[in-house]
C-alpha atoms as a PDB file:
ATOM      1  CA  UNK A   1       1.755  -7.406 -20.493  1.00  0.00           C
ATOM      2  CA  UNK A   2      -1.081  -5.374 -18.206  1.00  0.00           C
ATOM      3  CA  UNK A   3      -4.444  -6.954 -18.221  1.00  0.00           C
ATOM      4  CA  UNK A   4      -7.321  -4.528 -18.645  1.00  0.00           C
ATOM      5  CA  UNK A   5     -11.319  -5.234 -17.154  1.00  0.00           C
ATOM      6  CA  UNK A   6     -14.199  -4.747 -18.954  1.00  0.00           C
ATOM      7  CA  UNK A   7     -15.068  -0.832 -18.810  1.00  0.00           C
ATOM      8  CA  UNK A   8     -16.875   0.150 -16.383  1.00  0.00           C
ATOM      9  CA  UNK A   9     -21.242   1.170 -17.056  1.00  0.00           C
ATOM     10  CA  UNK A  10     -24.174   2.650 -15.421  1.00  0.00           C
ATOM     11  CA  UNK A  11     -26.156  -0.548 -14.648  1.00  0.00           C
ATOM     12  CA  UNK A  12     -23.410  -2.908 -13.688  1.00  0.00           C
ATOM     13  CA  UNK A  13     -23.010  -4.748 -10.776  1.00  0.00           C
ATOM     14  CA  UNK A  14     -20.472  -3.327  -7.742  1.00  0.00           C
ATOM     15  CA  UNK A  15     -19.500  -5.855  -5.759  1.00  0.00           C
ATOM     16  CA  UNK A  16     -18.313  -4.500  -2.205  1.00  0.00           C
ATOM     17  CA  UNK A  17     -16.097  -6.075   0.160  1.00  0.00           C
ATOM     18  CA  UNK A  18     -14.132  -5.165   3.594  1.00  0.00           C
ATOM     19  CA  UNK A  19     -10.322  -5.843   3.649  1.00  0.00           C
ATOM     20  CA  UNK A  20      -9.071  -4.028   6.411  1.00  0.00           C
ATOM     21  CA  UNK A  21     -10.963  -2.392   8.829  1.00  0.00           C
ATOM     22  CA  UNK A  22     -14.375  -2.482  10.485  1.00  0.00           C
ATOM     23  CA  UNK A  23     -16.324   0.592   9.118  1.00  0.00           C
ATOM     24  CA  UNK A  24     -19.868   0.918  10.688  1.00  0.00           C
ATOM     25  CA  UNK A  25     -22.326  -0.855   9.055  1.00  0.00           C
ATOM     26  CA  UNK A  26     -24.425   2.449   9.028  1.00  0.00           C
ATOM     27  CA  UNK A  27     -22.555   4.198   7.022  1.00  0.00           C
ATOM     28  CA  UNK A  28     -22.069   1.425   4.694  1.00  0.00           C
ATOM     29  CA  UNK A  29     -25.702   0.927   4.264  1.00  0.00           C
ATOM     30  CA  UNK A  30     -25.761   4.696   3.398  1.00  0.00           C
ATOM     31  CA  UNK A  31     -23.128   4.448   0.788  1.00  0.00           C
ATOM     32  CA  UNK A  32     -24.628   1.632  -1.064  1.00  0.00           C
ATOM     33  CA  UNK A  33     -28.053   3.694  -1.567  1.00  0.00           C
ATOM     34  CA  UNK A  34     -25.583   6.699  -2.431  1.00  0.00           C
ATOM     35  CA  UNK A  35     -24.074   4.161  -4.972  1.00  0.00           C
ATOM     36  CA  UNK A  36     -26.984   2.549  -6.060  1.00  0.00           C
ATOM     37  CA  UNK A  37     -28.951   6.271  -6.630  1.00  0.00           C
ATOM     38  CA  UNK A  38     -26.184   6.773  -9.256  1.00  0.00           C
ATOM     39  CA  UNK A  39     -27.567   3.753 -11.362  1.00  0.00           C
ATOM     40  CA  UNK A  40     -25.621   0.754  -9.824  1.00  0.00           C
ATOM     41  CA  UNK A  41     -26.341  -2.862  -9.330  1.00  0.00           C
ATOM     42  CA  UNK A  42     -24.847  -3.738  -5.693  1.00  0.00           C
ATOM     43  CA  UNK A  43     -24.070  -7.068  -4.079  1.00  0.00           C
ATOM     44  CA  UNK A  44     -22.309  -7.510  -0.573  1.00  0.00           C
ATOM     45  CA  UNK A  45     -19.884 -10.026   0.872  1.00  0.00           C
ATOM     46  CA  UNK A  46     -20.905 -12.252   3.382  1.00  0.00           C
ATOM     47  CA  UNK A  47     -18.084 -10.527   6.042  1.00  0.00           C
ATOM     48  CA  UNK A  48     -18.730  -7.010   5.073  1.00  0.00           C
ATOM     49  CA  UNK A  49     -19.867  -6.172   8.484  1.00  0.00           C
ATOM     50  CA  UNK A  50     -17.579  -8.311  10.046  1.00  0.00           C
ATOM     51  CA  UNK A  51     -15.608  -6.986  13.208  1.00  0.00           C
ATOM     52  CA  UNK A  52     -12.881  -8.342  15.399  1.00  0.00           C
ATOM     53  CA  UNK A  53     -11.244  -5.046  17.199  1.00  0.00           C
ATOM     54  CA  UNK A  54      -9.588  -3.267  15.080  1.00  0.00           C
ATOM     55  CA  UNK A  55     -10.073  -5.894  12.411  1.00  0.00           C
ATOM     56  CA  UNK A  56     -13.096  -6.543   9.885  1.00  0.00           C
ATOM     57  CA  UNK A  57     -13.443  -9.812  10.944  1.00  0.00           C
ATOM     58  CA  UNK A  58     -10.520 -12.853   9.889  1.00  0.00           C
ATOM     59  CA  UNK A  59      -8.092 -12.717   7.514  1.00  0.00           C
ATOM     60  CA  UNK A  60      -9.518 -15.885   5.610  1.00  0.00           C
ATOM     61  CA  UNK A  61     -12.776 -14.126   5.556  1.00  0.00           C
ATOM     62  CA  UNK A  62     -11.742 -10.925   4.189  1.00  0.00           C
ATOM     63  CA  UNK A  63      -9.688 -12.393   1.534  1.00  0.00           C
ATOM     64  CA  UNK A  64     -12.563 -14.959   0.684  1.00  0.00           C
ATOM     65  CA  UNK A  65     -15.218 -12.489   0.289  1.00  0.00           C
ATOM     66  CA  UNK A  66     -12.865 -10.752  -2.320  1.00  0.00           C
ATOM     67  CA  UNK A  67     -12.152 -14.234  -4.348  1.00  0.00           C
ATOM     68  CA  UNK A  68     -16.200 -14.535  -4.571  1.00  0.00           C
ATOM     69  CA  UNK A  69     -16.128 -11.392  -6.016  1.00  0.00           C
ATOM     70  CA  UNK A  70     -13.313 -11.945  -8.982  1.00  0.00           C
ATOM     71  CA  UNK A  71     -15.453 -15.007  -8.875  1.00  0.00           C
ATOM     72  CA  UNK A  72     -18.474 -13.837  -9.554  1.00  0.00           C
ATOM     73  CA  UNK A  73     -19.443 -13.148 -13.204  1.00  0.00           C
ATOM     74  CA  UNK A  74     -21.879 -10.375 -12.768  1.00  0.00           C
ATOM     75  CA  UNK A  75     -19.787  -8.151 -11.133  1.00  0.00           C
ATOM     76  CA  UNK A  76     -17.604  -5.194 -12.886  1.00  0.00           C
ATOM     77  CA  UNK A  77     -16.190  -3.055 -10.302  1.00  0.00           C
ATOM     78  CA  UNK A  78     -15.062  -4.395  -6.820  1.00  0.00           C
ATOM     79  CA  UNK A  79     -15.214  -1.272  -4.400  1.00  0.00           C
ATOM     80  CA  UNK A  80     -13.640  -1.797  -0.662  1.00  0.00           C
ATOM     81  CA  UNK A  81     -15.500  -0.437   1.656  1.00  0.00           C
ATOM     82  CA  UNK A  82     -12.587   1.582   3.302  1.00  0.00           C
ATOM     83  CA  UNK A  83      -9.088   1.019   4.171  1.00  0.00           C
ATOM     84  CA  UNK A  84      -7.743   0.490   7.362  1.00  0.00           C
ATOM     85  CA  UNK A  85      -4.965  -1.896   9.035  1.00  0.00           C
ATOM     86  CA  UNK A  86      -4.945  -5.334   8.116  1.00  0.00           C
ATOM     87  CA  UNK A  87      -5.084  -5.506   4.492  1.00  0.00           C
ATOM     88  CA  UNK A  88      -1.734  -7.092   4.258  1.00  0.00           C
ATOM     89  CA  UNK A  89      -2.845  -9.886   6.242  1.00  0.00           C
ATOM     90  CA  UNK A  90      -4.902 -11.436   3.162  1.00  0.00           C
ATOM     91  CA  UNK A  91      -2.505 -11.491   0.784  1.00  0.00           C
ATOM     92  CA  UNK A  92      -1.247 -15.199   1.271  1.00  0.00           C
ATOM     93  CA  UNK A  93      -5.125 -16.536   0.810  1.00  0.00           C
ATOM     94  CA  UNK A  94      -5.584 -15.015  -2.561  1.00  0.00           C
ATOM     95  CA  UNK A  95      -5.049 -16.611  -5.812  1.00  0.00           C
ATOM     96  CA  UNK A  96      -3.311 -14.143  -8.415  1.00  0.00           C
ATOM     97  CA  UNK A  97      -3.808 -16.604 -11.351  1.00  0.00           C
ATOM     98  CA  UNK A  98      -7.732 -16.886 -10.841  1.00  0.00           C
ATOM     99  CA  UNK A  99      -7.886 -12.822 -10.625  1.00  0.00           C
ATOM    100  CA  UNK A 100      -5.853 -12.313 -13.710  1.00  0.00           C
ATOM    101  CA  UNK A 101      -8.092 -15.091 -15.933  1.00  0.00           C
ATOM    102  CA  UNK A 102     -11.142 -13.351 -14.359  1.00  0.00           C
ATOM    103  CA  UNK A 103     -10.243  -9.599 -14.746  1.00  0.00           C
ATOM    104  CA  UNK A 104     -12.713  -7.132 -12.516  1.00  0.00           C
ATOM    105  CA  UNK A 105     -11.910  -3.928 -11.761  1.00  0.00           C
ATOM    106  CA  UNK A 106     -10.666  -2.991  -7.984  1.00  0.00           C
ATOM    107  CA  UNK A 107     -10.720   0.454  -6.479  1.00  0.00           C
ATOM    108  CA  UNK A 108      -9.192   2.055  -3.356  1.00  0.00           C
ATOM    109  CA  UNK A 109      -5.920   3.798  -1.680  1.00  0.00           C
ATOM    110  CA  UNK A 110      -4.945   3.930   2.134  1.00  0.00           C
ATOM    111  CA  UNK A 111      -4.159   0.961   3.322  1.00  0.00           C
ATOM    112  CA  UNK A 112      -5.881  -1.115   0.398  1.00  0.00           C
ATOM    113  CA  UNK A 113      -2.227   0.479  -1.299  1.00  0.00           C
ATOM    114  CA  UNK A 114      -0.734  -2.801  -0.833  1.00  0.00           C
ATOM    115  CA  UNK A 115      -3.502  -4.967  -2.325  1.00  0.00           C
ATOM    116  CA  UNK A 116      -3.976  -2.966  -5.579  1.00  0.00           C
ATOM    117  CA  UNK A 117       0.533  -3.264  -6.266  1.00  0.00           C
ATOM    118  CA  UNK A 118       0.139  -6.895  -5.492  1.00  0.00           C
ATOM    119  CA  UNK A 119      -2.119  -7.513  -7.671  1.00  0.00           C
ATOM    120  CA  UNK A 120      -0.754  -5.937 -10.963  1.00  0.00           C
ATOM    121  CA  UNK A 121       2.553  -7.220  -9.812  1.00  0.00           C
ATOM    122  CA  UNK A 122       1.243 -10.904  -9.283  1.00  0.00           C
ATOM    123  CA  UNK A 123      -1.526 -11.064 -12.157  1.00  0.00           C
ATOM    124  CA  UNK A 124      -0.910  -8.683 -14.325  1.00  0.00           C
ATOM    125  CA  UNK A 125      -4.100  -6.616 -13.497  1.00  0.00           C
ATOM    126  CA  UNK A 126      -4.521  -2.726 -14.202  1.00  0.00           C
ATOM    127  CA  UNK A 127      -5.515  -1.373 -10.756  1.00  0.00           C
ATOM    128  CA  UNK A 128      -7.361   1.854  -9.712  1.00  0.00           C
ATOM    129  CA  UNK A 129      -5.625   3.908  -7.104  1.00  0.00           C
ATOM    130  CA  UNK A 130      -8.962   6.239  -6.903  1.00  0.00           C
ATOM    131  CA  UNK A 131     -12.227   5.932  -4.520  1.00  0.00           C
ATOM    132  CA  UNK A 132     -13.615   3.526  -2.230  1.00  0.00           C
ATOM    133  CA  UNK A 133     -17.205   2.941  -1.248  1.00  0.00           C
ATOM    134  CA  UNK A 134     -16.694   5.325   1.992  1.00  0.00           C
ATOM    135  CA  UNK A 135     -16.191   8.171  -0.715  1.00  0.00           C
ATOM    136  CA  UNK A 136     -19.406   7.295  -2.626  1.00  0.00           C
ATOM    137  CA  UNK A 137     -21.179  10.821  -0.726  1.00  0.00           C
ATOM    138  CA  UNK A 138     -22.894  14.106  -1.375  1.00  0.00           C
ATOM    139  CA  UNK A 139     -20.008  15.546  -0.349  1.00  0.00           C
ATOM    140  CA  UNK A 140     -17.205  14.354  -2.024  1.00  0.00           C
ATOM    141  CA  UNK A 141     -16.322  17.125  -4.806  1.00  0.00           C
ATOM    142  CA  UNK A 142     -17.122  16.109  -8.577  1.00  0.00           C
ATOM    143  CA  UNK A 143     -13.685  15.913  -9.450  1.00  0.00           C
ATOM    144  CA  UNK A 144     -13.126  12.925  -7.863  1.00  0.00           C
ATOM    145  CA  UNK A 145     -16.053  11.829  -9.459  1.00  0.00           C
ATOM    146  CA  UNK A 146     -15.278  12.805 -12.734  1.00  0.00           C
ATOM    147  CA  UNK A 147     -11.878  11.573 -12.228  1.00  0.00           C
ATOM    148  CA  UNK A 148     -12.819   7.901 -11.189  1.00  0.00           C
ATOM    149  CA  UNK A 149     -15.795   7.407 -14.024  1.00  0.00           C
ATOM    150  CA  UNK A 150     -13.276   8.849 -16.325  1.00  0.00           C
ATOM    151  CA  UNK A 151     -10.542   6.062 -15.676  1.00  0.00           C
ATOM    152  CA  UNK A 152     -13.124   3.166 -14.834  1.00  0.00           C
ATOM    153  CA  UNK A 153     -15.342   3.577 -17.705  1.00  0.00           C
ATOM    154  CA  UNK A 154     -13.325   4.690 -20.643  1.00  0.00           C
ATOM    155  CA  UNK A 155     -10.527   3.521 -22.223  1.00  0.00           C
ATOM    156  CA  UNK A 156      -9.447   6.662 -23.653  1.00  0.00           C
ATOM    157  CA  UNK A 157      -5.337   7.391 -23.997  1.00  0.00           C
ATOM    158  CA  UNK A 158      -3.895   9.662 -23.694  1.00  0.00           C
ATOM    159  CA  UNK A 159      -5.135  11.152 -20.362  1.00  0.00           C
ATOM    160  CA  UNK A 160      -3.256  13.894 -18.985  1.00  0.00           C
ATOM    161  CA  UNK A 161      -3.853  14.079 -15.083  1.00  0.00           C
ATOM    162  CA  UNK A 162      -4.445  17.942 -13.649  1.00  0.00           C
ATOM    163  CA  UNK A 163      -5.174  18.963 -10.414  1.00  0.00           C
ATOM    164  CA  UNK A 164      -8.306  21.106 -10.259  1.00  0.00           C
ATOM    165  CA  UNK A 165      -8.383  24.389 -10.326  1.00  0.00           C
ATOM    166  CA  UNK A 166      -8.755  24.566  -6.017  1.00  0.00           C
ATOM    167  CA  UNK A 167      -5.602  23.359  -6.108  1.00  0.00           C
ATOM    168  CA  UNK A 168      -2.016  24.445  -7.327  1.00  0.00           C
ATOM    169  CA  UNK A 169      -1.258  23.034 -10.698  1.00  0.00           C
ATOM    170  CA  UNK A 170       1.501  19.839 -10.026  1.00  0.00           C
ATOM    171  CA  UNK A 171       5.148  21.144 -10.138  1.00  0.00           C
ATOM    172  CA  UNK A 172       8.356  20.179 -11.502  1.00  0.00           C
ATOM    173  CA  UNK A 173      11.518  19.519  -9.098  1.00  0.00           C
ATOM    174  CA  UNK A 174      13.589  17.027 -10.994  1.00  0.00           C
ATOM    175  CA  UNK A 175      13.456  17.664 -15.271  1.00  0.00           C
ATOM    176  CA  UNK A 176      13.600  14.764 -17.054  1.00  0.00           C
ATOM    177  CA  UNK A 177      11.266  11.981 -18.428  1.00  0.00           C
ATOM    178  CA  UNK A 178      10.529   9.224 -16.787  1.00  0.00           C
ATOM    179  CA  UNK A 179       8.247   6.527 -18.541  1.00  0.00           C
ATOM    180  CA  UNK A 180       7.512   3.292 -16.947  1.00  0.00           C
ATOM    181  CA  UNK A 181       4.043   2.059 -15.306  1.00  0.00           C
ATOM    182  CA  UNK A 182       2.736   3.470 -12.260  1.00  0.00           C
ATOM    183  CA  UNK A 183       3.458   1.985  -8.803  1.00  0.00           C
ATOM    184  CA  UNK A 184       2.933   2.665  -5.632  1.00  0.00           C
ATOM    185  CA  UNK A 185       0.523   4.894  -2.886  1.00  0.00           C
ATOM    186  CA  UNK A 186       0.561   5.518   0.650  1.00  0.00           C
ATOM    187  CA  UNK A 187       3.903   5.683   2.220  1.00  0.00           C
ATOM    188  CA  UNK A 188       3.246   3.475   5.293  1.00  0.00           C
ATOM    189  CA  UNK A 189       1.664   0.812   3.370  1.00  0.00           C
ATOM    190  CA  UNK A 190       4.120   0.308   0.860  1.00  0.00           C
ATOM    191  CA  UNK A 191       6.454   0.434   3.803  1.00  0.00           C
ATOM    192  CA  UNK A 192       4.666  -1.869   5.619  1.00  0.00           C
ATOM    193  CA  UNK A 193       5.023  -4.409   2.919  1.00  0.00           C
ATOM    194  CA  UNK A 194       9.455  -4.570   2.510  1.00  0.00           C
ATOM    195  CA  UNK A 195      10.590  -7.800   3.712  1.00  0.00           C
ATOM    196  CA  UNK A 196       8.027  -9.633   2.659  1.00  0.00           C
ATOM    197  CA  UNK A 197       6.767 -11.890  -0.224  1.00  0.00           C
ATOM    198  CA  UNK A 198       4.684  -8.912  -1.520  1.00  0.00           C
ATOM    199  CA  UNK A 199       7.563  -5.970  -1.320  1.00  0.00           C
ATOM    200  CA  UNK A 200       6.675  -3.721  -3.802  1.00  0.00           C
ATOM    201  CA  UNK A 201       9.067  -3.369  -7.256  1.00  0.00           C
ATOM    202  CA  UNK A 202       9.982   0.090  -8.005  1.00  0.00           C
ATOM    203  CA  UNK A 203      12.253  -0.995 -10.396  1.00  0.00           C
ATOM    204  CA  UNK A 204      11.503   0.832 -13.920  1.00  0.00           C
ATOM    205  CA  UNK A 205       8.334   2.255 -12.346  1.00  0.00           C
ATOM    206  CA  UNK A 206       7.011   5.945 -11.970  1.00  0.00           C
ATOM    207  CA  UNK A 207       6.368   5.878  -8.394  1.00  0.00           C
ATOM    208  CA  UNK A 208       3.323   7.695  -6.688  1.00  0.00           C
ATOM    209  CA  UNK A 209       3.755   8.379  -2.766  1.00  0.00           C
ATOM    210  CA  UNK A 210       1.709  10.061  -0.600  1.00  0.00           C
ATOM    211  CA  UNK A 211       0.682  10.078   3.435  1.00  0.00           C
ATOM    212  CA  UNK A 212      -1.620  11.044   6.019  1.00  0.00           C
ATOM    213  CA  UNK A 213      -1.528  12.057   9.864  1.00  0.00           C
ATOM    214  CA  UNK A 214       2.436  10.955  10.330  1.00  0.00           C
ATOM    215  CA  UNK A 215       4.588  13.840  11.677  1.00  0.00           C
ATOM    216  CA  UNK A 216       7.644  14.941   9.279  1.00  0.00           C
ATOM    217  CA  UNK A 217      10.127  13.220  10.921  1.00  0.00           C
ATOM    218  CA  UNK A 218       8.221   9.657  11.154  1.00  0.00           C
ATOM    219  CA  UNK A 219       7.726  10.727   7.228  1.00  0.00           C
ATOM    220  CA  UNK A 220      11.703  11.175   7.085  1.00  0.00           C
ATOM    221  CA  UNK A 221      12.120   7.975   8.480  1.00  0.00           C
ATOM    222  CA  UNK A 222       9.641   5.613   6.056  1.00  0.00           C
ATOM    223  CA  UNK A 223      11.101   7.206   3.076  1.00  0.00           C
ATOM    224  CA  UNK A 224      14.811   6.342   4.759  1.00  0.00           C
ATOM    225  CA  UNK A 225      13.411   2.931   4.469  1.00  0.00           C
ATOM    226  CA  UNK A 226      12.482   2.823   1.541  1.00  0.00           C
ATOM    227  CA  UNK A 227      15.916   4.230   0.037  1.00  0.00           C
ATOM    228  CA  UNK A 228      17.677   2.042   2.194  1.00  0.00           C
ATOM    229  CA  UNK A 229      15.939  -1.003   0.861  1.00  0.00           C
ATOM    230  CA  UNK A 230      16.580   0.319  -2.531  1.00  0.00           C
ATOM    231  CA  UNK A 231      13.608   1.462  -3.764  1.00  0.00           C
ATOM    232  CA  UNK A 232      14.354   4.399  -5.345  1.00  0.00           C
ATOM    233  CA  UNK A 233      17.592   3.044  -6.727  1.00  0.00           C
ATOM    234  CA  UNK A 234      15.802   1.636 -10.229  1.00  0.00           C
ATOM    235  CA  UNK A 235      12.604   3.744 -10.553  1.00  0.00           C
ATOM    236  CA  UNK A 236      12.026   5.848 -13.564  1.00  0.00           C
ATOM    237  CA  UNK A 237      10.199   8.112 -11.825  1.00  0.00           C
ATOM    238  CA  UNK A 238       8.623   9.694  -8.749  1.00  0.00           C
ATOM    239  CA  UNK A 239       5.064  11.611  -8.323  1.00  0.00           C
ATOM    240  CA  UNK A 240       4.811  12.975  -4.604  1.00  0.00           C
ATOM    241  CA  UNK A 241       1.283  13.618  -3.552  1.00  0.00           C
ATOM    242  CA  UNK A 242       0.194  15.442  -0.521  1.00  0.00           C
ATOM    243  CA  UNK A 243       0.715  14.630   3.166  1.00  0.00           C
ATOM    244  CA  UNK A 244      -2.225  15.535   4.505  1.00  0.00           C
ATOM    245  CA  UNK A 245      -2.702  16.802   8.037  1.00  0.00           C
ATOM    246  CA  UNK A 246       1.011  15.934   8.458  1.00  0.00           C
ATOM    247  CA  UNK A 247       2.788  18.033  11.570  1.00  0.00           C
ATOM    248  CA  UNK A 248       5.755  19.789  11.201  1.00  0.00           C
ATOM    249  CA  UNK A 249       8.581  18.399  13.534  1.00  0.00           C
ATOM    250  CA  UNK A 250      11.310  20.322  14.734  1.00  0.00           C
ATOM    251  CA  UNK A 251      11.099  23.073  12.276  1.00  0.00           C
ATOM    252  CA  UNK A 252      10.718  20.900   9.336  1.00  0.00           C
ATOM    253  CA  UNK A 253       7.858  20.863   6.913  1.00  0.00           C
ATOM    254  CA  UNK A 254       6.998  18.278   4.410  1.00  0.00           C
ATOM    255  CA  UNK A 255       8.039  20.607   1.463  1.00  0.00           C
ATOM    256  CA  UNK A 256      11.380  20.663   3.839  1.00  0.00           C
ATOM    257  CA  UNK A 257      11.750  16.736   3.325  1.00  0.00           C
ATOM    258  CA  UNK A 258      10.874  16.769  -0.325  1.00  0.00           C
ATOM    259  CA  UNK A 259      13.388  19.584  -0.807  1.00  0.00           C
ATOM    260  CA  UNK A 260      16.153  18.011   1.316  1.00  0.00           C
ATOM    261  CA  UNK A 261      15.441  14.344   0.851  1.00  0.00           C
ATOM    262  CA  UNK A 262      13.441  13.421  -2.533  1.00  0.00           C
ATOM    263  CA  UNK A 263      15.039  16.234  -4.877  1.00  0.00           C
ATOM    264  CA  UNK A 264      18.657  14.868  -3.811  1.00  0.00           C
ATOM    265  CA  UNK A 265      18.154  11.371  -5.546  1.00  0.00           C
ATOM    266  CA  UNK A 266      18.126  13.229  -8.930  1.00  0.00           C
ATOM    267  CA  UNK A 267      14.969  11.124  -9.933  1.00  0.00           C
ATOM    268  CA  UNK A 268      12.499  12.976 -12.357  1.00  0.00           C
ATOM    269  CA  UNK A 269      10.355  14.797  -9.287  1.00  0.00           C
ATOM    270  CA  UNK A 270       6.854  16.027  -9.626  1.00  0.00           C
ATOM    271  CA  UNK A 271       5.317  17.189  -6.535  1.00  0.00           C
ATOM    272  CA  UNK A 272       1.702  18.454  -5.532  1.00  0.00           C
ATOM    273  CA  UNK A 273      -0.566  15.987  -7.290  1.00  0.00           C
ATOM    274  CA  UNK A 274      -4.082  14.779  -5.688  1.00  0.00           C
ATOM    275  CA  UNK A 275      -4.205  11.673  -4.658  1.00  0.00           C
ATOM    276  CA  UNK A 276      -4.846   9.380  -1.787  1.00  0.00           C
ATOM    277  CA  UNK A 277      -6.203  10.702   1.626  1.00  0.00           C
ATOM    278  CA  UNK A 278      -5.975  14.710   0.003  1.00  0.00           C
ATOM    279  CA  UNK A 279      -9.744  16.488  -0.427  1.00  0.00           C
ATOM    280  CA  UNK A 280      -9.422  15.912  -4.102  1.00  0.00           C
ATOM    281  CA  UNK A 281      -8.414  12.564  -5.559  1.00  0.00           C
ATOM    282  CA  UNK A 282      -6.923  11.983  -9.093  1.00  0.00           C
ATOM    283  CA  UNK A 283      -7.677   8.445 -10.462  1.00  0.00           C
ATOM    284  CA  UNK A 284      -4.252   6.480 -11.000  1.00  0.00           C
ATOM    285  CA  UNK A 285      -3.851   3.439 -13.070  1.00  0.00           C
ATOM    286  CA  UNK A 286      -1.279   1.100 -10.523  1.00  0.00           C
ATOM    287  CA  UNK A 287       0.506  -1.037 -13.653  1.00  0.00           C
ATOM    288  CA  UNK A 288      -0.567   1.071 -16.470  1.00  0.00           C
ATOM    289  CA  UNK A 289       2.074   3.083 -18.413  1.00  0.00           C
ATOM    290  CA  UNK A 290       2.365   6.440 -17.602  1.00  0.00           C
ATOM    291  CA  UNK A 291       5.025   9.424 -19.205  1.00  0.00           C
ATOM    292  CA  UNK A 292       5.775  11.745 -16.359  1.00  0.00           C
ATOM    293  CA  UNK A 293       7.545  15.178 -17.749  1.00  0.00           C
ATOM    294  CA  UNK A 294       8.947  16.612 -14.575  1.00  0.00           C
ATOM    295  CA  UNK A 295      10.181  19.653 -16.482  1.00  0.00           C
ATOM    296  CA  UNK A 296       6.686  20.542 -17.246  1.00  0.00           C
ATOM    297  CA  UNK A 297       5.401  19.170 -14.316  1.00  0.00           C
ATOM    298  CA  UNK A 298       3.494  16.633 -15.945  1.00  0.00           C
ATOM    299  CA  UNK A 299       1.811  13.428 -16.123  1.00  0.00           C
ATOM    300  CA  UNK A 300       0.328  12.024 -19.028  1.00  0.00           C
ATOM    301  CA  UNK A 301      -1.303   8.276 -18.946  1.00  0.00           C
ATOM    302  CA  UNK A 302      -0.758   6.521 -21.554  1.00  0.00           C
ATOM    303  CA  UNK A 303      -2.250   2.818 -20.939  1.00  0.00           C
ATOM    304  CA  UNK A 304      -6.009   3.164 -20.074  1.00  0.00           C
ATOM    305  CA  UNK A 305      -7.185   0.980 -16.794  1.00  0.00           C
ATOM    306  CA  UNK A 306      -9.879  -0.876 -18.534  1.00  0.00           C
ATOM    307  CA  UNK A 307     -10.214  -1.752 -22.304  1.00  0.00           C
END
């Protein structure tokens, strides 16, 4: 059975962490009094501003400065700072039992992906695939704000999930009706993780996917993966959001490869819906039930992702 946190309020404490990564500690600094203007309470983990490379400092750091915050009982909302390679890498220094008897609320997509499936599959906790503290901006349009207070801070069902109106409206590929929780993310991530203890299960799932910066045919190949490995053998569902800044290669465009590749498998398809590393960002409960009508192109949640 999913595992809700406490709703999210104005007031609370934010706890904010770096799992991946380095981001500069500028920016981060400027986030936090972003964050903090909208009525927040903010603490900081000790390797937040860690760096080693291409890496926010060790793996035992990163995943210890994320315990503290489960740990911690002031804080309600556990925002990475960004994503970035190496997120995988702390995976074998967390404890799922302590994060599903101490349920907080964790944030994110990218690479953080593969944290938020592990953790609903190994505790049992409702997820947010939705912002990160490197969103928390002037800039970053209201829907995404209204989208990620909307999911963190009520725990009103149903929710029916619509693009905005910048955007086509999500489309039908596949009919059918597919209900199951909601898995998945970014297409290299969950990639990334096959073979491993920490392999995401598809099995009776509605299935979000979505990329960034990977030309179509490196695309092609991931998702060959992942139907080789069987991952879209069992899955209720599938939800394909956007690839964004994704080259055509060879004459083939990502609506190419959905048409030639994901429609094919006969899965309920809906395509087009914001997510991820797109402008506009629709907040997705990973582990909460979901009803996706592909002949309406539709997706209803029906399981909040707090309670």
């Amino acid at each position: 059975m999913a595992v809700q946190s406490p709703a999210l309020r104005r007031g609370d404490t934010v706890g904010i962490v770096t799992l991946g990564s380095p981001l500069d500690a500028g920016v981060i600094r400027e986030r936090i009094r972003y964050l903090e203007g909208m009525g927040f309470r903010v603490v900081v983990g000790r390797h937040v501003f860690d760096q080693n490379g291409f890496l926010a400092g060790s793996e035992e750091g990163r995943a210890a400065d994320l315990m503290a915050m489960f740990a911690d009982p002031n804080v309600r909302l556990i925002l990475p700072s960004r994503g970035g390679v190496g997120v995988e890498g702390i995976l074998p220094y967390l404890d799922f039992g302590v994060i599903r008897s101490r349920p907080k609320l964790i944030s994110g997509y990218s690479d953080i992906t593969v944290l938020l499936n592990a953790i609903s599959q190994f505790s049992g906790l409702v997820t947010l695939h939705s912002l990160m503290l490197i969103d928390f901006k002037p800039e970053t349009p209201a829907y995404n704000f209204n989208q990620f207070f909307a999911a963190a801070s009520s725990s009103d069902v149903p929710r029916s999930i619509a693009n905005p109106p910048e955007m086509a409206p999500m489309r039908g590929r596949v009919p059918g009706n597919a209900f199951g929780p909601l898995a998945g993310g970014n297409l290299t991530s969950l990639v990334g993780t096959l073979g491993t203890p920490y392999e995401i299960d598809t099995r009776g799932k509605v299935l979000l996917l979505e990329e960034t910066h990977e030309p179509i045919n490196t695309v092609y190949r991931y998702l060959e993966q992942m139907k080789l490995a069987g991952k879209f053998d069992g899955v209720a569902g599938i939800v394909m959001g956007e690839c964004t800044n994704c080259a055509d290669a060879y004459g083939k465009s990502y609506e190419d490869l959905i048409e030639d590749f994901m429609v094919p498998l006969g899965k309920p398809l809906v395509t087009g819906i914001a997510s991820g590393h797109g402008t506009y960002k629709a907040a997705l409960p990973i582990g909460a039930f979901a009803n996706l009508d592909a002949s309406s192109g539709s997706l209803v949640l029906m399981e909040p992702a707090v309670g």
